[in-house]
Protein backbone atom coordinates (compact mmCIF):
# COMPACT_ATOMS: atom_id res chain seq x y z
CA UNK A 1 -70.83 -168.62 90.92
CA UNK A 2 -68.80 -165.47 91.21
CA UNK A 3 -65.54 -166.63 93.48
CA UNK A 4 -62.42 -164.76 94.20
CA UNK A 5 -60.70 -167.10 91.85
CA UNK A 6 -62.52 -166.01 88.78
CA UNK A 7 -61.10 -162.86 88.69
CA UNK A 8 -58.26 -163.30 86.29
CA UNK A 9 -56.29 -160.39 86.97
CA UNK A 10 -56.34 -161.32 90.69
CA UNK A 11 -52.91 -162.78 92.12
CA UNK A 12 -51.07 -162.21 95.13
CA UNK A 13 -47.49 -164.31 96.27
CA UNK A 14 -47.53 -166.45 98.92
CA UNK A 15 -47.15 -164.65 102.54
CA UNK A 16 -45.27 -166.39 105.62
CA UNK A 17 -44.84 -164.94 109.12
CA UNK A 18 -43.46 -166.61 112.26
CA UNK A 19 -46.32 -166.63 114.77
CA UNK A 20 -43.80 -165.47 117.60
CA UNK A 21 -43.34 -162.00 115.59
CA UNK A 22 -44.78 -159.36 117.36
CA UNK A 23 -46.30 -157.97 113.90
CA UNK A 24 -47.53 -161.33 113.05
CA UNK A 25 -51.58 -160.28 113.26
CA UNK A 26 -50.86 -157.10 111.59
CA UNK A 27 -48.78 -158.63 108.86
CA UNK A 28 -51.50 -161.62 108.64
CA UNK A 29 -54.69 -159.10 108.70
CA UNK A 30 -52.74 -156.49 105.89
CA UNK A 31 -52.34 -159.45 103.88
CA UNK A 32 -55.61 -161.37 104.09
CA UNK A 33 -57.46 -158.12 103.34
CA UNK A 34 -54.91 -157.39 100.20
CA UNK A 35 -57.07 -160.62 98.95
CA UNK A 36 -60.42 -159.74 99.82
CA UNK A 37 -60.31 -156.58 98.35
CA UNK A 38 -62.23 -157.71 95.28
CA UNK A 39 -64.87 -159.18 96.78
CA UNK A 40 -68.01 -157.90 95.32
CA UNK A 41 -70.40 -156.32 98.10
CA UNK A 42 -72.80 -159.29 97.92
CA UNK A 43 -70.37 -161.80 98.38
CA UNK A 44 -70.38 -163.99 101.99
CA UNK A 45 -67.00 -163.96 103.76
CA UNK A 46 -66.83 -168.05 104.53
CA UNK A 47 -63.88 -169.34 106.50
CA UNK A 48 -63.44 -172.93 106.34
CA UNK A 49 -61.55 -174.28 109.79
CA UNK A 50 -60.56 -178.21 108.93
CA UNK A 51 -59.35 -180.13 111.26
CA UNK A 52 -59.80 -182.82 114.90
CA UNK A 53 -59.72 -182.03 118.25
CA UNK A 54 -59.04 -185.68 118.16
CA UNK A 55 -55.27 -184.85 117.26
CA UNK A 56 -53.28 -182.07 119.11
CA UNK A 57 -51.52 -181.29 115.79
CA UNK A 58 -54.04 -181.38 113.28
CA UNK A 59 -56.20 -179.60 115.76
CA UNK A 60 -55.51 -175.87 114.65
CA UNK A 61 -57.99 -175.14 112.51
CA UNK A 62 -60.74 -176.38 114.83
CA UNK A 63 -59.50 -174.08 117.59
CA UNK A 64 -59.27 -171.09 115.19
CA UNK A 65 -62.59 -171.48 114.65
CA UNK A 66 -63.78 -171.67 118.08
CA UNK A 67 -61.38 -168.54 118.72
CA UNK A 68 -63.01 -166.45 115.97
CA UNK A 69 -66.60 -167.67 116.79
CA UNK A 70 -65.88 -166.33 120.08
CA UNK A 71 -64.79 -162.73 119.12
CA UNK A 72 -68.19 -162.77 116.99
CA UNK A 73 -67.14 -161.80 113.14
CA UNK A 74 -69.76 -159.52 111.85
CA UNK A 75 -68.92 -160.08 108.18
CA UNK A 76 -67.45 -163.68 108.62
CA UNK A 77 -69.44 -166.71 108.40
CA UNK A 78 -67.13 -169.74 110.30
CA UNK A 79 -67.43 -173.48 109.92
CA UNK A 80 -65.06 -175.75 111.97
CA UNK A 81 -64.50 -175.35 115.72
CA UNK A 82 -63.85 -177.54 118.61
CA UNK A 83 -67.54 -178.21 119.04
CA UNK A 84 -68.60 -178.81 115.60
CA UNK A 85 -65.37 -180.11 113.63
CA UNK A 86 -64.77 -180.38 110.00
CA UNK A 87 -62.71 -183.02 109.07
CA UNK A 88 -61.92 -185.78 106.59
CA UNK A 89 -65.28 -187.53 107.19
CA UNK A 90 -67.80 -184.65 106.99
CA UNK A 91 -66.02 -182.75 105.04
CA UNK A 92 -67.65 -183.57 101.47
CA UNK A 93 -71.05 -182.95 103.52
CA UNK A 94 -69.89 -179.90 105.30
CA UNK A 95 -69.12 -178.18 101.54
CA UNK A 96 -72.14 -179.04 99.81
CA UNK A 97 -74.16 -177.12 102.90
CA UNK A 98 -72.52 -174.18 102.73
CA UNK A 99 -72.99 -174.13 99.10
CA UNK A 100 -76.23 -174.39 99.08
CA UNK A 101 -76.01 -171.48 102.50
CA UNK A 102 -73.69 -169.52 100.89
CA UNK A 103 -73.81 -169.93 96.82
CA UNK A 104 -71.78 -166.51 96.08
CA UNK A 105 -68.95 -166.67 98.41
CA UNK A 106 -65.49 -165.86 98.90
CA UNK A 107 -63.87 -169.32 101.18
CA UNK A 108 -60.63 -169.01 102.94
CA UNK A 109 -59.53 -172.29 104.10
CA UNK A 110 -57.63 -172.93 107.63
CA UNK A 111 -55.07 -176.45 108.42
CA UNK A 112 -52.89 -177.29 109.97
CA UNK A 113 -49.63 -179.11 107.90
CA UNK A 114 -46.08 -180.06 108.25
CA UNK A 115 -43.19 -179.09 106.68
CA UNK A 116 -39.35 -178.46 107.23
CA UNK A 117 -37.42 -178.16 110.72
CA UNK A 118 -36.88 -174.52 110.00
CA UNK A 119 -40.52 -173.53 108.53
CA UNK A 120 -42.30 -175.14 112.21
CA UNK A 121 -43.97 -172.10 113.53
CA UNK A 122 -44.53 -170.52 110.17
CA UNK A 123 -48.36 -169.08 109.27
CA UNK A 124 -48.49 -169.19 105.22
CA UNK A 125 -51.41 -167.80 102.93
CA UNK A 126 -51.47 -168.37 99.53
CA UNK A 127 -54.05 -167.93 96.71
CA UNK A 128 -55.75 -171.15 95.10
CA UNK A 129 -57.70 -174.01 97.18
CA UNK A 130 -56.35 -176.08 99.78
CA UNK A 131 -55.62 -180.01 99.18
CA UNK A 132 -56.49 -181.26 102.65
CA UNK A 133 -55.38 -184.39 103.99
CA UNK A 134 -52.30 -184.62 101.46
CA UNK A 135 -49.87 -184.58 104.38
CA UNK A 136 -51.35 -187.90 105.35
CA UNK A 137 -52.17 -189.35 101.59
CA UNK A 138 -56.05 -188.71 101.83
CA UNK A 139 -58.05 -187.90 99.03
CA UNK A 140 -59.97 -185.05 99.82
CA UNK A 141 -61.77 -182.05 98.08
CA UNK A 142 -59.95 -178.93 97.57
CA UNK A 143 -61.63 -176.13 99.19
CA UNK A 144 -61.07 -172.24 99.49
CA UNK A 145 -60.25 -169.76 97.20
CA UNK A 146 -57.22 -168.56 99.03
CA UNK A 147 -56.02 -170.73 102.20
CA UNK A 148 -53.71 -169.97 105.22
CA UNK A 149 -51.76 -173.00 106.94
CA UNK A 150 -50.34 -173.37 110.05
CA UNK A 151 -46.92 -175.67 109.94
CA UNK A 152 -47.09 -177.26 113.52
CA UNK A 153 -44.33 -179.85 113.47
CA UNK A 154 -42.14 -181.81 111.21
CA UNK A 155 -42.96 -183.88 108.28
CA UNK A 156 -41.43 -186.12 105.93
CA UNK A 157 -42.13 -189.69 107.97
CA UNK A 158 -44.77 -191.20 110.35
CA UNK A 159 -47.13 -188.35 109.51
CA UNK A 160 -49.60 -189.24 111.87
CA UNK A 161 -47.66 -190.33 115.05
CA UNK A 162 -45.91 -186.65 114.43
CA UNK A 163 -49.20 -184.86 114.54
CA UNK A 164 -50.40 -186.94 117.49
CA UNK A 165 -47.61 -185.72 119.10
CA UNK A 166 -47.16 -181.76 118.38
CA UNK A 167 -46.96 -179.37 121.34
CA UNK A 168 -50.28 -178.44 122.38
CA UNK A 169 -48.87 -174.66 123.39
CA UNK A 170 -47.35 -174.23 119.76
CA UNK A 171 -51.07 -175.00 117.79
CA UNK A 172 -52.50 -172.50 120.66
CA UNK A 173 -50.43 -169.84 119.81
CA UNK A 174 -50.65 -170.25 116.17
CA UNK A 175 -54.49 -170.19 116.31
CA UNK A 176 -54.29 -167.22 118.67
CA UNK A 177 -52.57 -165.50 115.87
CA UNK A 178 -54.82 -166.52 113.04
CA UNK A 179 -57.97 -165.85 114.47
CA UNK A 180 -57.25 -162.52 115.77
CA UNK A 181 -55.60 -161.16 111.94
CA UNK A 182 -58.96 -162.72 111.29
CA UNK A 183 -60.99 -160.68 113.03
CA UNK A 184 -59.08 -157.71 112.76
CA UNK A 185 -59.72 -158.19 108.74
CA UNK A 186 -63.38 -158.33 109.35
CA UNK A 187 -63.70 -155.28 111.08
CA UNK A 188 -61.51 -153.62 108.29
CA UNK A 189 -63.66 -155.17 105.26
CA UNK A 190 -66.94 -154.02 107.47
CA UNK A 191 -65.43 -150.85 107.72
CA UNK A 192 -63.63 -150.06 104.39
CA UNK A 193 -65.68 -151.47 101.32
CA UNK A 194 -62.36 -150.72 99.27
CA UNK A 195 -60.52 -153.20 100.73
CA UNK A 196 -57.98 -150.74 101.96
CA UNK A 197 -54.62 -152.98 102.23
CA UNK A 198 -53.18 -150.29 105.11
CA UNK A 199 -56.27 -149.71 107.02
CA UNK A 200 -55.36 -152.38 109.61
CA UNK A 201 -56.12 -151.23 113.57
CA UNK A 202 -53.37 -151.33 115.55
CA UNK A 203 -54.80 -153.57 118.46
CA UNK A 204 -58.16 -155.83 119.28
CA UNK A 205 -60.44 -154.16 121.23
CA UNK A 206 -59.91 -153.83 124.53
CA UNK A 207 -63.02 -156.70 125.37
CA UNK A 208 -61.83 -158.66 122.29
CA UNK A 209 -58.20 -159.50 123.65
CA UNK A 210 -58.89 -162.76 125.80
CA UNK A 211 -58.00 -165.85 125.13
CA UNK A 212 -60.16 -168.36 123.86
């Protein structure tokens, strides 16, 4: 299997925007096409959205999946939304379909985590796989070859009572943000087979800018 990981000379540092910058989907979508750029023509785009709808914290990466469905990806294939969750119990499942779907792939992985006072509201991307579940001491497959998380709340103690109770409007805006640097990368990797780190559009179009 040819991933993005196995290139060797491939590494980028970790990125972190606020999602209440005004820049934050251009700065997102400049940096997640940085790290698709050597993705090999016949390799499937697969984004990976874990998470419940079940919990208003831990339910970002479901609703950037339904957000990103909705704006219809040409060149990204999603798994994870509201309707059709992946989560700690499907999640094993979930990866060995899309590996048999999708055997030469490029995965970006999507969750939601906690972290420090001051990082709450941060959007981070950072190369590797994705341990989820370790904010609430699962054991659970790593997945993706590069990952962005969302930190919704605080973390440290009572890890699940915290993501029970996470403002609903913070996770929305978050996802807003992530799925449209999402799509906004598609359209430039459809676009510009070099991966062109700059070539970012400036807006969504015009029947692409409604809310989920």
């Amino acid at each position: 299997m040819n991933q993005l990981d196995d290139h060797p000379g491939f590494s980028s540092p970790p990125f972190k925007v606020e999602y209440r910058d005004d820049s934050a989907v251009q700065q997102l979508s400049r940096q997640l096409t940085r790290r698709l750029r050597l993705k090999a023509d016949q390799q499937d785009v697969v984004i990976i959205c874990i998470g419940t709808d079940r919990s208003t914290g831990d339910s970002l990466g479901p609703l950037v999946g339904s957000k990103l469905q909705a704006y219809y990806p040409k060149h990204f294939h999603v798994y994870g939304t509201l309707e059709e969750p992946v989560h700690a119990v499907n999640l094993q499942e979930k990866l060995e379909m899309i590996e048999q779907r999708h055997p030469d792939r490029v995965t970006i992985a999507i969750d939601a985590c906690l972290g420090q006072y001051t990082n709450v509201g941060s959007i981070n991307v950072a190369d590797g796989p994705l341990k989820p579940g370790a904010g609430v001491k699962k054991e659970l497959p790593a997945v993706g070859s590069f990952h962005i998380t969302g930190i919704v709340n605080v973390g440290g103690f009572m890890e699940y009572f915290v993501l029970q109770n996470t403002r609903l409007f913070v996770v929305m805006q978050m996802s807003e943000v992530i799925a449209k640097a999402l799509f906004l990368t598609s359209i430039i990797c459809g676009k510009d087979h070099s991966g062109n780190p700059d070539a970012i559009a400036p807006e969504l179009p015009a029947n692409q800018k409604q809310s989920y």
